[in-house]
N, C-alpha and C. Protein backbone atom coordinates (compact mmCIF):
# COMPACT_ATOMS: atom_id res chain seq x y z
N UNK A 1 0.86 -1.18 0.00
CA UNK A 1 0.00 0.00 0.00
C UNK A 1 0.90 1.23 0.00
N UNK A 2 0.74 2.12 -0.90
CA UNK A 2 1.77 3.52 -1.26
C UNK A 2 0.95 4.32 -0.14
N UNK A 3 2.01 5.05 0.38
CA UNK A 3 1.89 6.11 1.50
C UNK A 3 2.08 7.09 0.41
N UNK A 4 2.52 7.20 -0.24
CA UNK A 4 3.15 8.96 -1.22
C UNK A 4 3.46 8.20 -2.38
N UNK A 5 3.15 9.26 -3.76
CA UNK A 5 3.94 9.00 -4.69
C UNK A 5 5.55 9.06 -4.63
N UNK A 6 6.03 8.63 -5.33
CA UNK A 6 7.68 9.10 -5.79
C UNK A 6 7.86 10.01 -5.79
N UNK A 7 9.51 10.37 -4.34
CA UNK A 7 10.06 11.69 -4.44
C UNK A 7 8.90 12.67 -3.71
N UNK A 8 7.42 12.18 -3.06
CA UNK A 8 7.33 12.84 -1.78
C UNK A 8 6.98 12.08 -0.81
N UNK A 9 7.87 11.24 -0.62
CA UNK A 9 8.22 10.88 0.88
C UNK A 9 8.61 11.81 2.12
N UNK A 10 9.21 11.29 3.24
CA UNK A 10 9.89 12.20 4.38
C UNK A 10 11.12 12.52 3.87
N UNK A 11 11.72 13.33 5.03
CA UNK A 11 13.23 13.55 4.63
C UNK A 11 13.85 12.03 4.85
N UNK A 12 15.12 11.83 4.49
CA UNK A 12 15.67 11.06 4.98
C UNK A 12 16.80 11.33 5.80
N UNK A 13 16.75 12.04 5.96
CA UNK A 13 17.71 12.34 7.32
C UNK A 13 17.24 13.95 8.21
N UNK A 14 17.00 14.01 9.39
CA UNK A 14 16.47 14.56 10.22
C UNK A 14 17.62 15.19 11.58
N UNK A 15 17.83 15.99 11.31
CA UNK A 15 18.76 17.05 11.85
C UNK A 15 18.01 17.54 13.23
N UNK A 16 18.26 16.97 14.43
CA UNK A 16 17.47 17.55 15.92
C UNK A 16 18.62 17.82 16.73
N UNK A 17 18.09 18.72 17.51
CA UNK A 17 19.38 19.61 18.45
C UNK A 17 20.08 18.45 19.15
N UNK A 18 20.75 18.86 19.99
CA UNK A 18 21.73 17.65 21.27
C UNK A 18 22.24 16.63 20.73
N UNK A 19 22.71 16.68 19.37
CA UNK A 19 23.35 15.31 18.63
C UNK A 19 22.24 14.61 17.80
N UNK A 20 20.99 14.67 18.22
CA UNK A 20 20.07 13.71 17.82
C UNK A 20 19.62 13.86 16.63
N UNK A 21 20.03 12.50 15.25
CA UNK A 21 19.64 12.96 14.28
C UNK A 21 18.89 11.28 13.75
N UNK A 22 17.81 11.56 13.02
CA UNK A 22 17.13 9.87 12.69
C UNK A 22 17.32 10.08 10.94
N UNK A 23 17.86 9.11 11.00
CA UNK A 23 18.49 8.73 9.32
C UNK A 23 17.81 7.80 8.84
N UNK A 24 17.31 7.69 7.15
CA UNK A 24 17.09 6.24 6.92
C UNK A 24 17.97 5.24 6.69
N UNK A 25 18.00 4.47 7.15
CA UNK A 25 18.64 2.62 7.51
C UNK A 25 19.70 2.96 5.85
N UNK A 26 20.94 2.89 5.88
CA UNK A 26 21.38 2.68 4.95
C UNK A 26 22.24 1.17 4.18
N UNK A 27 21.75 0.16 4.59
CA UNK A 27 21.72 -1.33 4.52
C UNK A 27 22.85 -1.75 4.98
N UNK A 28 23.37 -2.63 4.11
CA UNK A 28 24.24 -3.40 5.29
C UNK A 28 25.55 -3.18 5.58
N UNK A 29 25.89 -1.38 5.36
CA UNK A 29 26.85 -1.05 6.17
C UNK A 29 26.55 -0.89 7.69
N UNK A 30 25.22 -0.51 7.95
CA UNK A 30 24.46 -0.17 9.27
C UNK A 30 24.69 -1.74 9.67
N UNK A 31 24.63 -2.84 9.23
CA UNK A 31 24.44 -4.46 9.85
C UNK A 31 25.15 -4.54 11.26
N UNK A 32 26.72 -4.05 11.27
CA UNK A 32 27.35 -4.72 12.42
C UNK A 32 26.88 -3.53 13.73
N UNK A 33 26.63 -2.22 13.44
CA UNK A 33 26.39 -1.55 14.60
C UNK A 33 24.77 -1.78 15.12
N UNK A 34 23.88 -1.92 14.31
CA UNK A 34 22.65 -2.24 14.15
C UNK A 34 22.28 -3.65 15.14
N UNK A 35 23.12 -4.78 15.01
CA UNK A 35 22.49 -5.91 15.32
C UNK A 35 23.25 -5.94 16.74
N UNK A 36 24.23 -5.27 16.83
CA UNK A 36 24.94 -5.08 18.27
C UNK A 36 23.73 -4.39 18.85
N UNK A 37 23.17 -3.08 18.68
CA UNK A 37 22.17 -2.32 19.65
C UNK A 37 21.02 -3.41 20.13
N UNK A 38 20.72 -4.29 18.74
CA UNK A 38 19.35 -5.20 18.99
C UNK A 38 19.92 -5.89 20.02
N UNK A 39 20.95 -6.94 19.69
CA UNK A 39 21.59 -7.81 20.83
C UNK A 39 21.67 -7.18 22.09
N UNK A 40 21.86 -5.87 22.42
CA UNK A 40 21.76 -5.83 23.96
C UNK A 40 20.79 -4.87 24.05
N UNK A 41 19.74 -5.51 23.36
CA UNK A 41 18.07 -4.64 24.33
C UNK A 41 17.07 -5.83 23.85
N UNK A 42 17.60 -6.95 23.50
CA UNK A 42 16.75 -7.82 23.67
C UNK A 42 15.74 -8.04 25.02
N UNK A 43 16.39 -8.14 25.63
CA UNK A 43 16.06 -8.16 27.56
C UNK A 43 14.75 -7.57 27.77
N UNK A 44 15.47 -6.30 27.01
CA UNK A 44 14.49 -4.43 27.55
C UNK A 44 13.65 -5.10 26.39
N UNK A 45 13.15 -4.98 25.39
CA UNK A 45 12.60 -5.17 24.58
C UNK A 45 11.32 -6.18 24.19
N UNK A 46 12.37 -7.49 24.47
CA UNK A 46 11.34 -9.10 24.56
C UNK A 46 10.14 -9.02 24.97
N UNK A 47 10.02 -8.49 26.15
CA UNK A 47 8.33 -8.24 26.83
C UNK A 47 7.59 -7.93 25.80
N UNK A 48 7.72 -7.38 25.01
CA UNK A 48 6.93 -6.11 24.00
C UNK A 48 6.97 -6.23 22.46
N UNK A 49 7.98 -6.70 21.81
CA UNK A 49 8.05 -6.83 20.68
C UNK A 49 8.81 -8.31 19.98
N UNK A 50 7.50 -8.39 19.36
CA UNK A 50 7.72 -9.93 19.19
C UNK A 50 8.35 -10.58 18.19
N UNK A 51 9.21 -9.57 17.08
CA UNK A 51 10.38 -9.87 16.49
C UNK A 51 11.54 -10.08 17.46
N UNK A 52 12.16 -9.67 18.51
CA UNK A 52 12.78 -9.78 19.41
C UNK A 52 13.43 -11.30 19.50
N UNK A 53 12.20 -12.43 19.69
CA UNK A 53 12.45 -13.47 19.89
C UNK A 53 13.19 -14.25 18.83
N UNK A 54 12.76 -13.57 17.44
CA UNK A 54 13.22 -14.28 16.20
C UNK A 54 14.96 -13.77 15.68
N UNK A 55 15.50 -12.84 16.60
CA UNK A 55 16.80 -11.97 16.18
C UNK A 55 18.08 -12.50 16.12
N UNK A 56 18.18 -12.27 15.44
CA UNK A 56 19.35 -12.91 14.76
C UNK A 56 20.02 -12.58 13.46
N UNK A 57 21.34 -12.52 13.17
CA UNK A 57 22.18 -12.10 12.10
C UNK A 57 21.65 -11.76 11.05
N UNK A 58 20.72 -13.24 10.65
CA UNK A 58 20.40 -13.14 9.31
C UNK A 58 19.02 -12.54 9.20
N UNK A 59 18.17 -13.04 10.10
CA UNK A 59 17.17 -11.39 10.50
C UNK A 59 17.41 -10.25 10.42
N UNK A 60 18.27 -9.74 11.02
CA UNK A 60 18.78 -8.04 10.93
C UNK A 60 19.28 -7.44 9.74
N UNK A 61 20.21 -8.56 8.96
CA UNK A 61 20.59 -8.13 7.82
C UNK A 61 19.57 -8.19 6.32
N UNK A 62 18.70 -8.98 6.95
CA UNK A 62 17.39 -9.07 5.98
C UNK A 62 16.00 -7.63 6.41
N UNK A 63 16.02 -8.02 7.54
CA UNK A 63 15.69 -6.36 7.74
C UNK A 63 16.05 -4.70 6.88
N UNK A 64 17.29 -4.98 6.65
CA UNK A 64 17.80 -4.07 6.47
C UNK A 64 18.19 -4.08 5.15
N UNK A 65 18.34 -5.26 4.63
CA UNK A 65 18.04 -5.08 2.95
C UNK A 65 16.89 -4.70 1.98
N UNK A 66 15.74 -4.94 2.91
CA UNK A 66 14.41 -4.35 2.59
C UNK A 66 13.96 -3.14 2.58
N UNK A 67 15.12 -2.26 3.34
CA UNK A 67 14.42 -0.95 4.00
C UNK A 67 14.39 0.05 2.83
N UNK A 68 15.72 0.17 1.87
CA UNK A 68 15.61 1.32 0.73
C UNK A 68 14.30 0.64 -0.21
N UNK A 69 13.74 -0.42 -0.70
CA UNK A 69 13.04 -0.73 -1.45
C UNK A 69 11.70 -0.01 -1.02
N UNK A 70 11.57 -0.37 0.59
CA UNK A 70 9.79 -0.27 0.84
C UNK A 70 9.48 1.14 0.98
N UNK A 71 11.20 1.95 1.66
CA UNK A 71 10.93 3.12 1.36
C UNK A 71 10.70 3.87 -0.02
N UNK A 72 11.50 3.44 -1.54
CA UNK A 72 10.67 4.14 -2.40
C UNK A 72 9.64 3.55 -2.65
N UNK A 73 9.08 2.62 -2.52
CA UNK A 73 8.03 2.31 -3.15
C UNK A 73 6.84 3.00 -1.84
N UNK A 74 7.02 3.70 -0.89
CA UNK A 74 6.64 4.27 0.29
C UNK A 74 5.42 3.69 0.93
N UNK A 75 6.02 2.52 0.94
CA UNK A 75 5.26 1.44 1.73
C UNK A 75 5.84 1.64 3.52
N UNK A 76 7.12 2.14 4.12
CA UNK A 76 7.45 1.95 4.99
C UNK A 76 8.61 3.07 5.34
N UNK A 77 8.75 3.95 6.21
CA UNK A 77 10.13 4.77 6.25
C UNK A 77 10.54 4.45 7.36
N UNK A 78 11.67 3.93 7.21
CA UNK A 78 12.56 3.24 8.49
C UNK A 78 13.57 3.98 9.14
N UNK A 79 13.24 4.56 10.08
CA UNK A 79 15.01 5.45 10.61
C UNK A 79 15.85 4.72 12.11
N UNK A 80 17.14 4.72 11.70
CA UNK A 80 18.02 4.56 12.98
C UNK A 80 17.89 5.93 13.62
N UNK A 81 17.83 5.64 14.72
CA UNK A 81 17.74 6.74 15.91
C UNK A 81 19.05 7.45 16.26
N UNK A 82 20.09 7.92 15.71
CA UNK A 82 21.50 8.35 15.93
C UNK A 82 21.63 9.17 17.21
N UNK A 83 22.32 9.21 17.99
CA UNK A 83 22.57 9.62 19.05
C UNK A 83 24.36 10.11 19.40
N UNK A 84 24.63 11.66 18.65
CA UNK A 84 25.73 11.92 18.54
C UNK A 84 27.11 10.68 18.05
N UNK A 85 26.46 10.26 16.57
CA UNK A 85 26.96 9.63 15.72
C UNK A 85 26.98 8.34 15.97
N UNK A 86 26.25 7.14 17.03
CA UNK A 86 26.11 6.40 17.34
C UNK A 86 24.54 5.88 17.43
N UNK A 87 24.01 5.09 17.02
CA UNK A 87 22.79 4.27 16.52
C UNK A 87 22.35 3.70 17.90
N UNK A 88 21.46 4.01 18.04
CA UNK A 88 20.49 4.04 20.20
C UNK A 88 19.51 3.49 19.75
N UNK A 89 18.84 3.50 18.61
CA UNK A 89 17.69 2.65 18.37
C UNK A 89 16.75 2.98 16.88
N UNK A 90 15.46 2.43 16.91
CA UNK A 90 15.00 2.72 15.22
C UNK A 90 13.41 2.96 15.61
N UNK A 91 13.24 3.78 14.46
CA UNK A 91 11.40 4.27 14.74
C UNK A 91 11.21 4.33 13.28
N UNK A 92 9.95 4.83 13.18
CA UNK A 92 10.01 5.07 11.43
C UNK A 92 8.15 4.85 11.07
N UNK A 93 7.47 5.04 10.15
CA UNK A 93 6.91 5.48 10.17
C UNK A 93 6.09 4.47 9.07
N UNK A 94 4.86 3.84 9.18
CA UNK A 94 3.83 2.80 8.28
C UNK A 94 2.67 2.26 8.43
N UNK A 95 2.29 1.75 7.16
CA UNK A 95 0.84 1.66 7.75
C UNK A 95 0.76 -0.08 7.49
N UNK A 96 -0.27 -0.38 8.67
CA UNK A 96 -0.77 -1.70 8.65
C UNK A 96 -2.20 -1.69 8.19
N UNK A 97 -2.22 -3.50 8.32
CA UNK A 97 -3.65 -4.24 7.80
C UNK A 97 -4.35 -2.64 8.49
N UNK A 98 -4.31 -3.05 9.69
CA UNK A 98 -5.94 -2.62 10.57
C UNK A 98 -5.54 -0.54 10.55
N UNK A 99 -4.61 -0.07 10.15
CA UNK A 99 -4.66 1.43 9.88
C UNK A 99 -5.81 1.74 9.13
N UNK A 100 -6.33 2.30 9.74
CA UNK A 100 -7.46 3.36 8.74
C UNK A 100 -6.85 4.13 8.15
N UNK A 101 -7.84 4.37 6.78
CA UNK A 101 -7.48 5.12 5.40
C UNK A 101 -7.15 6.63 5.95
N UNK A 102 -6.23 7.16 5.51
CA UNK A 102 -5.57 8.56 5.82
C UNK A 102 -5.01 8.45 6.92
N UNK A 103 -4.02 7.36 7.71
CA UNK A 103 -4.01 7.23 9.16
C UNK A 103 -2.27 6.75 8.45
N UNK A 104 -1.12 6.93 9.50
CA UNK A 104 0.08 6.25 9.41
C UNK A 104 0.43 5.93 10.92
N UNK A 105 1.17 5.34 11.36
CA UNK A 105 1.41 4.67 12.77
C UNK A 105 3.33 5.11 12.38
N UNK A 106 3.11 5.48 13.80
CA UNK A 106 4.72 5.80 14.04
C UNK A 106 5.15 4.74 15.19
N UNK A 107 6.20 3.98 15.03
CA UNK A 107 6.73 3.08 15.96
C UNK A 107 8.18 3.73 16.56
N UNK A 108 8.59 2.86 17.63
CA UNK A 108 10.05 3.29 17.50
C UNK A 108 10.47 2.64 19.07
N UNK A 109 11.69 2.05 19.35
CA UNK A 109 12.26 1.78 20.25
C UNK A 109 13.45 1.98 20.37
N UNK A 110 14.34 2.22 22.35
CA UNK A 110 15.20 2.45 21.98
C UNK A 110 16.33 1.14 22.83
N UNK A 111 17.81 1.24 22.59
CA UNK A 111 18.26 0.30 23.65
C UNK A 111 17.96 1.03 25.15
N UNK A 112 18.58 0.37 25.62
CA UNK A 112 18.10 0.74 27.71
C UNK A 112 18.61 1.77 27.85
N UNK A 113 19.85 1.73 27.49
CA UNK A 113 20.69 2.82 27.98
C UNK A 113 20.04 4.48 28.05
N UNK A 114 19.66 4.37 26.10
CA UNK A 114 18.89 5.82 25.57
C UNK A 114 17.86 5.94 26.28
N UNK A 115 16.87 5.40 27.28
CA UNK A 115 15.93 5.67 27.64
C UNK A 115 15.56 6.41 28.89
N UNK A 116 14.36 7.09 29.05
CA UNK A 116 14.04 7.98 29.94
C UNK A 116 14.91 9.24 30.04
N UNK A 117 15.64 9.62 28.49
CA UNK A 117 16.55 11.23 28.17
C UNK A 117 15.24 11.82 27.27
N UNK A 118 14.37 11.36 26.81
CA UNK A 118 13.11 11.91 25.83
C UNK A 118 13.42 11.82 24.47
N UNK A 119 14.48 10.75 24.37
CA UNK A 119 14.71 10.76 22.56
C UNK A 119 13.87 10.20 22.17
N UNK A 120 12.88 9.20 22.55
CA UNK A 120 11.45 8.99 21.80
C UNK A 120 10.50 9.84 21.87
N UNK A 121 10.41 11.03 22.39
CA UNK A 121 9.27 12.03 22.38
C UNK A 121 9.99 13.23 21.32
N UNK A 122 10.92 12.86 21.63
CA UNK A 122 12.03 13.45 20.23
C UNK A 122 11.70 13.67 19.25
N UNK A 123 11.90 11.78 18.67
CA UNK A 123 12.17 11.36 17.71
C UNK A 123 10.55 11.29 16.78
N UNK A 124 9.76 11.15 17.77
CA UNK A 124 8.30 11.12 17.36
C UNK A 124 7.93 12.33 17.41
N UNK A 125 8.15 12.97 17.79
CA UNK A 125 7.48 14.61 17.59
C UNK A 125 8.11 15.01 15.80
N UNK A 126 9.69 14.75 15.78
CA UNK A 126 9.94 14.69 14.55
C UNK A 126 9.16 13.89 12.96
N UNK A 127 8.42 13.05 13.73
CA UNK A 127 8.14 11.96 12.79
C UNK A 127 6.78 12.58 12.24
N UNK A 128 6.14 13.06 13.42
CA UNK A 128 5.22 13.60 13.38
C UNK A 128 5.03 14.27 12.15
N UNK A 129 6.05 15.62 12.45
CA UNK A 129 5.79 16.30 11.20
C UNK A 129 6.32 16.01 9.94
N UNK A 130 6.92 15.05 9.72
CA UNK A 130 7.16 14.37 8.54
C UNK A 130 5.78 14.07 8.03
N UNK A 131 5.14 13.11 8.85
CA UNK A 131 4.09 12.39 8.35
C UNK A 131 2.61 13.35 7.51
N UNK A 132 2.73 14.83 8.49
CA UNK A 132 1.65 15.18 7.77
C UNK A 132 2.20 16.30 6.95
N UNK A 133 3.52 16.18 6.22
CA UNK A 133 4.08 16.61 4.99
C UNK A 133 3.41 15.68 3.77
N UNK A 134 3.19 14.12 4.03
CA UNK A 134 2.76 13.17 3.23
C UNK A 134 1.24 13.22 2.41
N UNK A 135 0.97 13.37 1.45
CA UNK A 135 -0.15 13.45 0.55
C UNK A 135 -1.22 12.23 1.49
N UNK A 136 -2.29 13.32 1.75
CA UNK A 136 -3.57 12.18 2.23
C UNK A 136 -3.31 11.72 3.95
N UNK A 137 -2.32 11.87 4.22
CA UNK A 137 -2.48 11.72 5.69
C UNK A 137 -2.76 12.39 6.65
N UNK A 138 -3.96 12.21 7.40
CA UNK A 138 -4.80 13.18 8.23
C UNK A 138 -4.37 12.92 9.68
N UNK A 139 -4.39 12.04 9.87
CA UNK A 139 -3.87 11.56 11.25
C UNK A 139 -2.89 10.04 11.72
N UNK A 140 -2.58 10.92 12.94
CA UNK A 140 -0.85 9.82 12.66
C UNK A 140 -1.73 8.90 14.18
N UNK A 141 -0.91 7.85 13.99
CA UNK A 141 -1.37 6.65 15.07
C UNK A 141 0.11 6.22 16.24
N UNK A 142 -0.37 5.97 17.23
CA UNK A 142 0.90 5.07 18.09
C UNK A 142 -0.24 4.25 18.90
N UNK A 143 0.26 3.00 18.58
CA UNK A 143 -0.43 1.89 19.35
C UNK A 143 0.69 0.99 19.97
N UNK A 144 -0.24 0.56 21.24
CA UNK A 144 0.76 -0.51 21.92
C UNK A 144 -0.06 -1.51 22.91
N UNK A 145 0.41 -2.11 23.55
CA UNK A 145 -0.13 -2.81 24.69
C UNK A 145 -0.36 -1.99 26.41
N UNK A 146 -1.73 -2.15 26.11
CA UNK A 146 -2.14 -1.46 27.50
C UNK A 146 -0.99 -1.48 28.97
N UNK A 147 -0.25 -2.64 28.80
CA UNK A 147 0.65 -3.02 30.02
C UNK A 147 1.98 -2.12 30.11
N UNK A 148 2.21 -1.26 28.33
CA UNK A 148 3.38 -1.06 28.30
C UNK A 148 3.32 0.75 28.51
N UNK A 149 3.64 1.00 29.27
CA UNK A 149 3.55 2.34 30.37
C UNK A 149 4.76 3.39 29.76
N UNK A 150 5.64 2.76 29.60
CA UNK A 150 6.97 3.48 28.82
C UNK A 150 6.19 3.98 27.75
N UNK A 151 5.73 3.32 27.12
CA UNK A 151 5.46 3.53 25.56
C UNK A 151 4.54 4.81 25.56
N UNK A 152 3.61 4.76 26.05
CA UNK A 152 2.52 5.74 26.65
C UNK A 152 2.96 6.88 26.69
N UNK A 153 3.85 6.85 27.79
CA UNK A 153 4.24 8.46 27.68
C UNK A 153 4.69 8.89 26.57
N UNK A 154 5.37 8.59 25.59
CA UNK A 154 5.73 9.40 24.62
C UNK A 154 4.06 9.88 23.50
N UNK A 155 2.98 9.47 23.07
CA UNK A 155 2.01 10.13 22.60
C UNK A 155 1.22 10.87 23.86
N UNK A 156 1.42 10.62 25.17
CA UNK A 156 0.56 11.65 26.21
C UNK A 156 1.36 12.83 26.16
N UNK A 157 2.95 12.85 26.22
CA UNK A 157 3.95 13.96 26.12
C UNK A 157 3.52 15.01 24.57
N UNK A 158 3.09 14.14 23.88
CA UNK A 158 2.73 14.89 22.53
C UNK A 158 0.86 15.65 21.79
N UNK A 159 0.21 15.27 23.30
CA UNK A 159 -1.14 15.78 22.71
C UNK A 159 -2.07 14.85 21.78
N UNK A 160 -1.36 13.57 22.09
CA UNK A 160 -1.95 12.45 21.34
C UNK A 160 -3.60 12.35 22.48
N UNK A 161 -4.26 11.75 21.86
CA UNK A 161 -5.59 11.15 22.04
C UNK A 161 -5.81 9.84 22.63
N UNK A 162 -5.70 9.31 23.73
CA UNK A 162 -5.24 7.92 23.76
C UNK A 162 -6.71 6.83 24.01
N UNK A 163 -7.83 7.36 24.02
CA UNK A 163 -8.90 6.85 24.45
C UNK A 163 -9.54 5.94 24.08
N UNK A 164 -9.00 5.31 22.56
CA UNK A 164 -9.33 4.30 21.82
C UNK A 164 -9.19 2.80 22.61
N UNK A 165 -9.66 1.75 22.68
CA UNK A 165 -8.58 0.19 23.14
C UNK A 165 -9.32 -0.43 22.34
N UNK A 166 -8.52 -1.45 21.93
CA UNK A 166 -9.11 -2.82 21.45
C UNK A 166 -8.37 -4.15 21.50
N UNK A 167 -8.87 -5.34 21.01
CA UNK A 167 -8.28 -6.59 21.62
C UNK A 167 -7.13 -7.29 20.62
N UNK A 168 -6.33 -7.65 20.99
CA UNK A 168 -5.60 -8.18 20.05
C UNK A 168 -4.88 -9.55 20.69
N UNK A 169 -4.30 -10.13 19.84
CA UNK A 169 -3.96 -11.35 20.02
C UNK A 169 -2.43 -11.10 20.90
N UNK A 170 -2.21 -11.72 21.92
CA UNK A 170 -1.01 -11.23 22.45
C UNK A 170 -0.28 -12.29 21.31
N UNK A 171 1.16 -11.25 21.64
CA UNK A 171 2.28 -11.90 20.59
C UNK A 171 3.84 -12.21 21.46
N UNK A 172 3.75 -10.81 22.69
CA UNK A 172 5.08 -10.73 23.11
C UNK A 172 4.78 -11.06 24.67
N UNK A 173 5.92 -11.81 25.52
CA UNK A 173 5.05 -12.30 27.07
C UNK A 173 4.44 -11.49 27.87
N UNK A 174 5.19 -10.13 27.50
CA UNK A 174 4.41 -9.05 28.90
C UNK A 174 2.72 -8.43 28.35
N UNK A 175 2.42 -8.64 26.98
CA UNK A 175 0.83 -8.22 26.30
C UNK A 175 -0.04 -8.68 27.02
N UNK A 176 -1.44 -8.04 27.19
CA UNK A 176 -2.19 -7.93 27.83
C UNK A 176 -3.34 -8.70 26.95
N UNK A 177 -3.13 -8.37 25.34
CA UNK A 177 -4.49 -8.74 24.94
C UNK A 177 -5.34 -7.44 24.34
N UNK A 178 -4.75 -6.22 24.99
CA UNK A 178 -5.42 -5.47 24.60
C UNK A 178 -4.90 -4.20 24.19
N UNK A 179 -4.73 -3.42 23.20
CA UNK A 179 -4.17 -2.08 22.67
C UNK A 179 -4.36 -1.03 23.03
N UNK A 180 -3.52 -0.09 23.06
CA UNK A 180 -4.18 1.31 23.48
C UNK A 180 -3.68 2.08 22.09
N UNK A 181 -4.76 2.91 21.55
CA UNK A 181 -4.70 3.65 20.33
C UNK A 181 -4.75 4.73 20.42
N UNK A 182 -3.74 5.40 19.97
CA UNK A 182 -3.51 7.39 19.96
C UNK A 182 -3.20 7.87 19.20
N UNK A 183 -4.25 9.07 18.70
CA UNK A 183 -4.27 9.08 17.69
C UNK A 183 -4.33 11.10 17.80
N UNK A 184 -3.39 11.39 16.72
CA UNK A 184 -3.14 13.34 16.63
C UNK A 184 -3.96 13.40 15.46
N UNK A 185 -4.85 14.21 15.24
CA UNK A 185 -5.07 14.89 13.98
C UNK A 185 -4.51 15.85 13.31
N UNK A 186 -4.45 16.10 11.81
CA UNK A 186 -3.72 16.86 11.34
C UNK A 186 -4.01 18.27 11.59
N UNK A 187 -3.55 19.43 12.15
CA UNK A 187 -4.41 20.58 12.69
C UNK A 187 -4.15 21.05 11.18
N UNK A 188 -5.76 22.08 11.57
CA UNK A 188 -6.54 22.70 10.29
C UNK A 188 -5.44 23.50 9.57
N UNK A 189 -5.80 23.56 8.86
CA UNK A 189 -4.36 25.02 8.00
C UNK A 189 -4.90 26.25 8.36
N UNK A 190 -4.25 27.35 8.61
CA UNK A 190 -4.12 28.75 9.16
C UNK A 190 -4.32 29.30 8.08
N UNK A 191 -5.45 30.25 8.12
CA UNK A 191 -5.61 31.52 6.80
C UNK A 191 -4.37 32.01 6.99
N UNK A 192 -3.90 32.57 6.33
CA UNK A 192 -2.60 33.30 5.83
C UNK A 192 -2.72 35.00 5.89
C-alpha cells in the first residue's frame, strides 16, 4: 500500500538539536552496529516486541536489505535513531492491515541505555511532522499494549488522544491482549 507518490516521501535524514539525528537505515553497512544495539536490548525489549524473539544475524541483515526498497516504493520509512553519531535505536513510520485510510502509525524503540533522556518524544514529535508533509495523511497513530507504560508516555507527552482500546492477540510475554490507540489529527491550516 503507497503512503506517497515518488520523491514525496519524508526527509531522509532529520537534523534535531543535542546530537540527535534519525536517518534512513542505509543497509548493510548499518548491519554490524545495528544488530549489536538489537543484541543488547533484547532483555528491555522481549516483553513487547515480538520480532525480538526471532533476532538474529540473518534477521537483521534481511531487515535491512528491505528498507531502501519499501521506502521508495513508500510502503514503509525506516530510521536509525542516531545519538551523537552512534545508533540508540529505530522508529520510522507505516501503515498496517488494521490502519485506517488517511491514518500512518509511528513506531520506534530504543536500547536501555537511551531511555528515559526523551529521545522517543524526540524522535516522534519529529516523525510527526514528517508524516503530515505526506499526501492524504490526516492523522498519525501510536499503538501498543495497555501493560506497556513506557510507551505511553511518549504520545501523552505529545497531545496524542489515547482513548481508543481494542483486543488483540497477544504476541510478546508481557501483552495484555489489549491495545491502546492514539491518535493526533492533522491541525486545520491557518488563513494566511
Amino acid at each position: 500500500m503507497d503512503l506517497s507518490p515518488p520523491g514525496q516521501g519524508p526527509d531522509t535524514r532529520i537534523e534535531l538539536p543535542d546530537g540527535l539525528t534519525l536517518r534512513a537505515f542505509g543497509g548493510e553497512e548499518d548491519l554490524p552496529e545495528f544488530f549489536r544495539v538489537i543484541d543488547e536490548s533484547v532483555e528491555h525489549l522481549g516483553p513487547w516486541m515480538p520480532w525480538v524473539a526471532r533476532h538474529g544475524h540473518g534477521e537483521t541483515a534481511a531487515f535491512l536489505r528491505g528498507r531502501a526498497e519499501l521506502w521508495a516504493r513508500g510502503e514503509q520509512y525506516s530510521y536509525a535513531i542516531v545519538l551523537d553519531g552512534a545508533i540508540v535505536g529505530s522508529c520510522g513510520l507505516h501503515r498496517l492491515d488494521d490502519t485506517p485510510e488517511g491514518a500512518i502509525e509511528i513506531g520506534y524503540w530504543l536500547h536501555p541505555s537511551a531511555t528515559g533522556r526523551g529521545l522517543a518524544t524526540r524522535a516522534a514529535r519529529a516523525l510527526v511532522e514528517q508524516a503530515f508533509r505526506l499526501p492524504g495523511v490526516t492523522t498519525v497513530e501510536i499503538v501498543h499494549d495497555t501493560a506497556n507504560h513506557a510507551s505511553a508516555g511518549v504520545p501523552a507527552r505529545l497531545g496524542f488522544d489515547g482513548d481508543l482500546r481494542r483486543p488483540h492477540e497477544p504476541t510478546a510475554p508481557a501483552e495484555t491482549g489489549e491495545d491502546r490507540i492514539w491518535r493526533l489529527r492533522k491541525p486545520a491550516a491557518q488563513p494566511s
